[in-house]
N, C-alpha and C. Protein backbone atom coordinates (compact mmCIF):
# COMPACT_ATOMS: atom_id res chain seq x y z
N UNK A 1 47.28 22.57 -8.60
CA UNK A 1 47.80 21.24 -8.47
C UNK A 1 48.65 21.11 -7.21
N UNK A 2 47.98 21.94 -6.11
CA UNK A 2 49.14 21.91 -5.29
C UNK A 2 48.74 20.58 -4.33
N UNK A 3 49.73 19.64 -3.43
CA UNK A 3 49.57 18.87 -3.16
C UNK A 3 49.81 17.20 -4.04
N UNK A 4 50.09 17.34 -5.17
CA UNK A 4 50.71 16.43 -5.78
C UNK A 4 51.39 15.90 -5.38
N UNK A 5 51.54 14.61 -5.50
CA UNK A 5 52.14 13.29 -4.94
C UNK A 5 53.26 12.98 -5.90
N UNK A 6 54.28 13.60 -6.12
CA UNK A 6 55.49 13.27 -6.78
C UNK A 6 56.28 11.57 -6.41
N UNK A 7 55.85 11.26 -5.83
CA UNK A 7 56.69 9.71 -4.92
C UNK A 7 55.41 8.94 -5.15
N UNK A 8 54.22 8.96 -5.82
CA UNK A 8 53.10 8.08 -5.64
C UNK A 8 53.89 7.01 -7.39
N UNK A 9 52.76 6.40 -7.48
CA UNK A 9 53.31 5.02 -8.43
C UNK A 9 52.32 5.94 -9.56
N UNK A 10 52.86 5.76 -10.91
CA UNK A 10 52.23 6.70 -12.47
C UNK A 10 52.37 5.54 -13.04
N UNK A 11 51.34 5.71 -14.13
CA UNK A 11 51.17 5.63 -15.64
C UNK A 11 51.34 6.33 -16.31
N UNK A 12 51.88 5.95 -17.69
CA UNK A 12 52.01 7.41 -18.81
C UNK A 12 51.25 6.32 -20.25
N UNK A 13 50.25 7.03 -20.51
CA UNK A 13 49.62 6.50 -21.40
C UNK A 13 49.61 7.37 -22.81
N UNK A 14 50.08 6.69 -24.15
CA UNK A 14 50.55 7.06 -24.88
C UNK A 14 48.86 7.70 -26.01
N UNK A 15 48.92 8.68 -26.66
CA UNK A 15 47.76 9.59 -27.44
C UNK A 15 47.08 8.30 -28.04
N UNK A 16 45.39 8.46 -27.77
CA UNK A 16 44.87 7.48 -28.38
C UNK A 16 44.35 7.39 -29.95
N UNK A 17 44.99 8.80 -30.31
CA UNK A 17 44.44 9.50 -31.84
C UNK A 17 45.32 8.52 -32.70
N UNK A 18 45.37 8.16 -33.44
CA UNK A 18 46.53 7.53 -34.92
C UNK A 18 46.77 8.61 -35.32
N UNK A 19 46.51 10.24 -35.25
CA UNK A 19 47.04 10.83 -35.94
C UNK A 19 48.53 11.58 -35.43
N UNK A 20 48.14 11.58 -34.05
CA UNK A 20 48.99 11.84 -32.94
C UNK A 20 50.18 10.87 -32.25
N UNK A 21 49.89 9.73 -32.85
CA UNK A 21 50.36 8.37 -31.99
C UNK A 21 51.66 8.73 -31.50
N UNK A 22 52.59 8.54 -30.74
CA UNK A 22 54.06 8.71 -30.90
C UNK A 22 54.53 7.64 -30.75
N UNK A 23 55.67 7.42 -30.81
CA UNK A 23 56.74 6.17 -30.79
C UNK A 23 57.10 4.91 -29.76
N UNK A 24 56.11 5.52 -28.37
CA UNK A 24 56.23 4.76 -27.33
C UNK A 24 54.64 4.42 -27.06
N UNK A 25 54.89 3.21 -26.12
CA UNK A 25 53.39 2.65 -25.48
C UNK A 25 53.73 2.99 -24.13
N UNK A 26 52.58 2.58 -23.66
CA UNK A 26 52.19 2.20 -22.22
C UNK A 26 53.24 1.97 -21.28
N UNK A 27 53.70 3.05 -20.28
CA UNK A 27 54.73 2.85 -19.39
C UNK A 27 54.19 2.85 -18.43
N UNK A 28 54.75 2.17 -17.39
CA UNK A 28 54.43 2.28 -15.69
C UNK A 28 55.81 2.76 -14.84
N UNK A 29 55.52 3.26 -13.88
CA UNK A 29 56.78 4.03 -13.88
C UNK A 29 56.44 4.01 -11.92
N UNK A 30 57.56 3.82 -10.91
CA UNK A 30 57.18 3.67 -9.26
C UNK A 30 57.42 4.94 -9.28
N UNK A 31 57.61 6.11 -9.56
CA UNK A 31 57.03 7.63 -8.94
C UNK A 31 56.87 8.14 -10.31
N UNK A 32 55.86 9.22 -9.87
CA UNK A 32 55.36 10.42 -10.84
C UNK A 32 56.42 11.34 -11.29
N UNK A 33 57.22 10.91 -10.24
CA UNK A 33 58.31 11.94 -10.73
C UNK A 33 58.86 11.75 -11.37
N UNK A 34 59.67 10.30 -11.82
CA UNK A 34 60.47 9.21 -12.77
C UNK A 34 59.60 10.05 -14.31
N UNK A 35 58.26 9.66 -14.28
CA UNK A 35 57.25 9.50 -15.48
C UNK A 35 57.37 11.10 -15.62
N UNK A 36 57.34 11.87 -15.17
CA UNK A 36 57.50 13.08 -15.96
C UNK A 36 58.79 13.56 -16.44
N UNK A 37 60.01 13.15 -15.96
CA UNK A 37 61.34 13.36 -16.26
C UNK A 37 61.11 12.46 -17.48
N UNK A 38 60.67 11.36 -17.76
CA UNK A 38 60.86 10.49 -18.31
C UNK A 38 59.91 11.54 -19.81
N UNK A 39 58.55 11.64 -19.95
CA UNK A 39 58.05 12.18 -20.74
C UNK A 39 58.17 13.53 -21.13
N UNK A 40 59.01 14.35 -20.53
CA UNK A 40 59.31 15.78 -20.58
C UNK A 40 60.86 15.80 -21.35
N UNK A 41 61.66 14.84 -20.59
CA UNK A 41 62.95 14.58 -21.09
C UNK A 41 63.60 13.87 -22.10
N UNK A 42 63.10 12.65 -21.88
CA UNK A 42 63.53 11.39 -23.06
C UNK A 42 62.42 11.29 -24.44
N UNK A 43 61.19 11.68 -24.17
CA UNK A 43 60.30 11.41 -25.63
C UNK A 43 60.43 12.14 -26.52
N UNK A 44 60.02 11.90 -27.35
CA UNK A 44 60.70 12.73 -28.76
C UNK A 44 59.39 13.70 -28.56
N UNK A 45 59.79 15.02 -29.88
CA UNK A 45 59.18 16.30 -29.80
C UNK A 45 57.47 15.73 -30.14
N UNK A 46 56.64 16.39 -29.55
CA UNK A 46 54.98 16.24 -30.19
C UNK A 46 55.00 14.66 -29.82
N UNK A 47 55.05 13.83 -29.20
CA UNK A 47 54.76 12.29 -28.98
C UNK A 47 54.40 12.40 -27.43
N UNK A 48 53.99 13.83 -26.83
CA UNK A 48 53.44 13.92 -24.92
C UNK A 48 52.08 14.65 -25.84
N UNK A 49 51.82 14.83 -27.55
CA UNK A 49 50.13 15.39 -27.91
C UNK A 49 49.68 14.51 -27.76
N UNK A 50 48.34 14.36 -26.67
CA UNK A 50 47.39 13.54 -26.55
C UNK A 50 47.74 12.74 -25.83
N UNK A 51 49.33 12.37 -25.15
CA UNK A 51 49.29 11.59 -24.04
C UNK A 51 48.80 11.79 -22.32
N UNK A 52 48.27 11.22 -21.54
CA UNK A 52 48.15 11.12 -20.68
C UNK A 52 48.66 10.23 -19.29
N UNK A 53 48.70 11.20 -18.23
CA UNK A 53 49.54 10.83 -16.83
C UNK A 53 48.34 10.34 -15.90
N UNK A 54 48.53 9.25 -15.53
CA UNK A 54 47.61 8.55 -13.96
C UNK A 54 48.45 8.52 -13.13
N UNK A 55 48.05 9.18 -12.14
CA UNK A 55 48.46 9.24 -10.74
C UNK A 55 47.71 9.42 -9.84
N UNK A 56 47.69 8.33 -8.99
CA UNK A 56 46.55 8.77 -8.00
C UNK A 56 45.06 8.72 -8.23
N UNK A 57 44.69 7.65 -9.69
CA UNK A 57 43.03 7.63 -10.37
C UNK A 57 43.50 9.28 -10.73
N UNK A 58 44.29 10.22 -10.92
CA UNK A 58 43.78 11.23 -11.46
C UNK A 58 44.58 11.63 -12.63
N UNK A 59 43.56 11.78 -13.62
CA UNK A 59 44.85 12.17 -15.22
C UNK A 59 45.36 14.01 -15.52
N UNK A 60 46.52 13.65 -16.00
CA UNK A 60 46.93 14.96 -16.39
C UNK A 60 47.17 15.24 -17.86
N UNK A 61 46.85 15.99 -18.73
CA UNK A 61 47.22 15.97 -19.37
C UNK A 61 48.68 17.06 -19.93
N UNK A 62 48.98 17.03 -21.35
CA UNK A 62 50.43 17.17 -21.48
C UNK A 62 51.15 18.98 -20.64
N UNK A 63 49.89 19.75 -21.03
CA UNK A 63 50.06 20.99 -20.34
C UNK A 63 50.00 20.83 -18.93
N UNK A 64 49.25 19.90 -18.72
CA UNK A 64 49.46 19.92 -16.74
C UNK A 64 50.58 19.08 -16.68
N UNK A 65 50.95 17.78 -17.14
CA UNK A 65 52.37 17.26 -17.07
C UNK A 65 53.69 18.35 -16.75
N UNK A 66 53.50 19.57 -18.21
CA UNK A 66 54.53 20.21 -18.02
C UNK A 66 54.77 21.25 -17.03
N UNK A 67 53.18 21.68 -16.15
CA UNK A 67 53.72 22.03 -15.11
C UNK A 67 53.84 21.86 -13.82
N UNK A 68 53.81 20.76 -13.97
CA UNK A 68 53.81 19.71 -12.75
C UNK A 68 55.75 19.89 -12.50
N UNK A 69 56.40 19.46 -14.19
CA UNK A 69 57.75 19.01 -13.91
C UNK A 69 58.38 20.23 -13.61
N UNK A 70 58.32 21.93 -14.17
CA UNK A 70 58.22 22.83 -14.27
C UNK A 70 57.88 23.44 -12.90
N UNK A 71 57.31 22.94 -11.77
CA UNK A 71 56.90 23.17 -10.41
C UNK A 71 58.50 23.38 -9.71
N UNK A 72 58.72 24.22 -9.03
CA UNK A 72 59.53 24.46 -8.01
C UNK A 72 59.53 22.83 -7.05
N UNK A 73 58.13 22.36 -6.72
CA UNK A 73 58.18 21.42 -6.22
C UNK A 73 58.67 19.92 -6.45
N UNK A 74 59.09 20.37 -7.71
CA UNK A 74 59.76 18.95 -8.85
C UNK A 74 60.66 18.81 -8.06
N UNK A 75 60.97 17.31 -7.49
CA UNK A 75 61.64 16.42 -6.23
C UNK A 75 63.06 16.43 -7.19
N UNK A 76 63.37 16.02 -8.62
CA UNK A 76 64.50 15.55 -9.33
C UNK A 76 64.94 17.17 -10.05
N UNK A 77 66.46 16.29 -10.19
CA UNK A 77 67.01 17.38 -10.87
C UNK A 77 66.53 17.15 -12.90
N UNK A 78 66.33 18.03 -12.87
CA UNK A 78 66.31 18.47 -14.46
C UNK A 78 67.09 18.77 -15.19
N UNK A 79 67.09 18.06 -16.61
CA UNK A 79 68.23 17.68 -17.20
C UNK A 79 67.86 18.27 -19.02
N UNK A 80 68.69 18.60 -19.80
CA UNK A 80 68.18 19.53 -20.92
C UNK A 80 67.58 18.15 -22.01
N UNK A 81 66.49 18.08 -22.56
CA UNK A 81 65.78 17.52 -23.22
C UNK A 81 66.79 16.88 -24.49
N UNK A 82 66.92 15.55 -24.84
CA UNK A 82 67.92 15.10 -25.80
C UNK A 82 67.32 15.52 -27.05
N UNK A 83 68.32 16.00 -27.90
CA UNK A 83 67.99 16.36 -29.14
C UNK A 83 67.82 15.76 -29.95
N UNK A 84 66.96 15.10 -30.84
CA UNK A 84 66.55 13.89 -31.75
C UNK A 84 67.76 14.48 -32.93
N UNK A 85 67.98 13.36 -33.48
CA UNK A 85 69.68 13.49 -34.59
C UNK A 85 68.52 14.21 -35.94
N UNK A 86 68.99 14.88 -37.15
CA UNK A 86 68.54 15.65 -37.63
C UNK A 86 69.05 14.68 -39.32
């Protein structure tokens, strides 16, 4: 994945399974980078199964998401994942 466009304009499209669904829809997001902080960081646990990233006409899915954000080349700082209340 080298060469990724971290500053290009994303979609994050939410699992199309009902069994998988998670809690959020359809985001648009002005960098890839926003959308993976955003789906790595803020979504709740198991709600990135079956979702998918557009960037660039090209999709990622949740294992390539995570090492996209996980890249040395990740532009933002990284921040520890919020803990859903119990």
């Amino acid at each position: 994945m080298s060469g990724f466009d971290y500053k290009a304009p994303a979609e994050l499209y939410p699992s199309r399974s009902r069994r998988v669904r998670g809690p959020f829809t359809y985001k648009r997001f002005n960098t890839a980078a926003e959308a993976l902080r955003f789906a790595l960081e803020q979504m709740p646990e198991g709600a990135l199964l079956g979702a998918t990233l557009e960037v660039n006409e090209s999709r990622f899915t949740e294992a390539e998401m995570r090492a996209l954000y996980e890249s040395p080349a990740f532009p933002l700082k990284r921040v520890a994942k919020k803990q859903s209340a119990a």
